[in-house]
Each structure stands twice: as C-alpha cells, then as structure tokens.
Protein backbone atom coordinates (compact mmCIF):
# COMPACT_ATOMS: atom_id res chain seq x y z
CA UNK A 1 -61.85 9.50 26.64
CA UNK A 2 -62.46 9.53 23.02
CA UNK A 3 -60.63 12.52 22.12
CA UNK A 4 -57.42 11.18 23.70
CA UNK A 5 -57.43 7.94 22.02
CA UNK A 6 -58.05 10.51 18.72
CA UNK A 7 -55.25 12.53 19.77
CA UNK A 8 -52.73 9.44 20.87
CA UNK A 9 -53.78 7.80 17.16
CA UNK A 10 -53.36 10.92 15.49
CA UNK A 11 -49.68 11.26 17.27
CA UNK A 12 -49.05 7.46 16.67
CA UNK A 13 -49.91 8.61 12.94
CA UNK A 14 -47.67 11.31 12.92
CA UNK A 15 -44.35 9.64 14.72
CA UNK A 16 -44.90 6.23 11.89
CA UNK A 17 -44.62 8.94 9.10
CA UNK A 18 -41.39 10.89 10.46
CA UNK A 19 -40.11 7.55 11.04
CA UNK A 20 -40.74 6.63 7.14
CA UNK A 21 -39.63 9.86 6.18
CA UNK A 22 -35.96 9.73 8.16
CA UNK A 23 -35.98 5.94 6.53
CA UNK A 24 -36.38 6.82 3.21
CA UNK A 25 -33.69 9.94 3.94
CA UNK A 26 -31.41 7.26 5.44
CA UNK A 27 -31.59 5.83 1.90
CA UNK A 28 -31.46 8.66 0.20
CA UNK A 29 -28.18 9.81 1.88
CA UNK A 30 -26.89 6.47 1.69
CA UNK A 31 -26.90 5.88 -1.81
CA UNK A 32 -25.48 9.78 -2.38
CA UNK A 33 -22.55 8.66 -0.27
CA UNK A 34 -22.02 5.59 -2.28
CA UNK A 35 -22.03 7.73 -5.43
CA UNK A 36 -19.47 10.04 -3.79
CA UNK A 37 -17.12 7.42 -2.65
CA UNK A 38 -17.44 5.39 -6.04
CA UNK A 39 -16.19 9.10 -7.53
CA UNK A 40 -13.10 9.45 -5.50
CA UNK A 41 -11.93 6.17 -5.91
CA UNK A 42 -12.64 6.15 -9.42
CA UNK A 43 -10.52 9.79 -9.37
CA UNK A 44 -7.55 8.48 -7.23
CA UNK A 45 -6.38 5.55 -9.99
CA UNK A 46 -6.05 2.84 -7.44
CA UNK A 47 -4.62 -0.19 -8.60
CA UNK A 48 -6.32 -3.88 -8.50
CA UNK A 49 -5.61 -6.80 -6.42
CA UNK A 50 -4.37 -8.88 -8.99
CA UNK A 51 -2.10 -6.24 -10.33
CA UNK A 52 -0.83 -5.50 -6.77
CA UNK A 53 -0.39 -9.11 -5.80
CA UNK A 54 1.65 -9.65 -9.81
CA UNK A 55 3.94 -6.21 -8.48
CA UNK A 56 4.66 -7.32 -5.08
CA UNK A 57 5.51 -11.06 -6.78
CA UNK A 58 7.97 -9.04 -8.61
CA UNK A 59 9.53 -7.63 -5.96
CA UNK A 60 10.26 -10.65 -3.75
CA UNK A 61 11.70 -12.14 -6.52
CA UNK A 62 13.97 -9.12 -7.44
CA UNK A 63 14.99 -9.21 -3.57
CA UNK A 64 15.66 -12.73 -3.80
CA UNK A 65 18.28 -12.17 -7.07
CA UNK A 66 19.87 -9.03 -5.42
CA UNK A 67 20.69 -11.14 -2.18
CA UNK A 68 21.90 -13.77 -4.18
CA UNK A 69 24.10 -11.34 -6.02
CA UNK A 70 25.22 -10.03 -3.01
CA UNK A 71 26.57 -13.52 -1.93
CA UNK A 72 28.30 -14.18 -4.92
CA UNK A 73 30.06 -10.65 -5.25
CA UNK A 74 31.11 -11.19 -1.18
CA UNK A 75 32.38 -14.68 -2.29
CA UNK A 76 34.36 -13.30 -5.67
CA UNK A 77 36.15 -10.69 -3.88
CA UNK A 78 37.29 -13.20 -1.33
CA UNK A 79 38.42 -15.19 -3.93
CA UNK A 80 40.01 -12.12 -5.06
CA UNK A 81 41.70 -11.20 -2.22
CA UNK A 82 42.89 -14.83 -1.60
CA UNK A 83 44.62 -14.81 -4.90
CA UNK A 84 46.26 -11.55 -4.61
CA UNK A 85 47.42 -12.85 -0.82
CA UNK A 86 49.03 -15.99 -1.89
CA UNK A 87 50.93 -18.36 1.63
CA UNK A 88 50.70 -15.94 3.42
CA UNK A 89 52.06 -12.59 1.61
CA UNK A 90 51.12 -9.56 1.48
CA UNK A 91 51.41 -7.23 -1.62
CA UNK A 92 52.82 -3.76 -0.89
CA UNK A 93 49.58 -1.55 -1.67
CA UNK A 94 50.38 0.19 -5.00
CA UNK A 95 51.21 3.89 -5.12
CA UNK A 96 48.80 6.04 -7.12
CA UNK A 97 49.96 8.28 -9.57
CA UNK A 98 50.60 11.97 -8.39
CA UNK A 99 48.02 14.24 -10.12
CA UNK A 100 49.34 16.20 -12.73
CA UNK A 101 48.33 20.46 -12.12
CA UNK A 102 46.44 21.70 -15.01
C-alpha cells in the first residue's frame, strides 16, 4: 500500500508542476500577444477618441449648414421664378444662339 500512495504523490507531484508550467506559459503567451497587438495598432495610425468625436462634431455641423443652404437656394429660385412669372404670365423661353462652325 505504500508504494501506491508513493506513486499517486509522486503523480499528484508531477500533474501540480505541468499545471504551473502551462500557467506560467499562459502568461508568457499572453503578454507576447499584448506586445503584438500594441505593435499593429501602433503601425495602423488609428486616430483618438477625442479627435474622432472633434471630426464627427464637424461634420454634423457642416450637414447642418449645407441643408440650410439647400433651403435657402430652393427658396431664392422660387423667388426667382415668381419674379420672372409676374400675374400670371409666362415669358416665352429665350432662343439660344446658333453655334457658330469653326
């Protein structure tokens, strides 16, 4: 009976050490990973959250002034077009020039 309770320590042993040597790998390939991820972003020039949140503040605010033009070009040609179309008359539409060959 001794000589299995030598052998079952001896395995017990054994298994605690591959288990602290696949824990200290798990590190080990952990922290290489890190490293490797740190490296590509570092390479791919990815911007910060402050400068994407100033950019995209931009943006809505240029979409804001282009909609805004939009509404006051729409509401300049109709004033256009109502002062060209005065009680109800139409203008003839004007005749273009004929191209000259040459």
């Amino acid at each position: 009976m001794q000589t299995q309770n030598r052998l079952l320590d001896d395995l017990a042993r054994v298994a605690s050490g591959a288990i602290g040597v696949a824990a200290g790998m798990r590190g080990e390939i952990e922290s290489r990973l890190r490293e490797q991820f740190e490296k590509i972003l570092l390479q791919m020039d990815l911007v910060g959250r402050e400068e994407f949140d100033a950019v995209k503040a931009m943006a809505a605010k240029a979409r804001a002034e282009q909609e805004d033009l939009v509404k006051r070009v729409a509401a300049l040609e109709q004033r256009l077009k109502a002062r060209d179309e005065p009680a109800g008359k139409k203008t003839p539409p004007r005749k273009r020039p004929a191209k000259s060959a040459g």
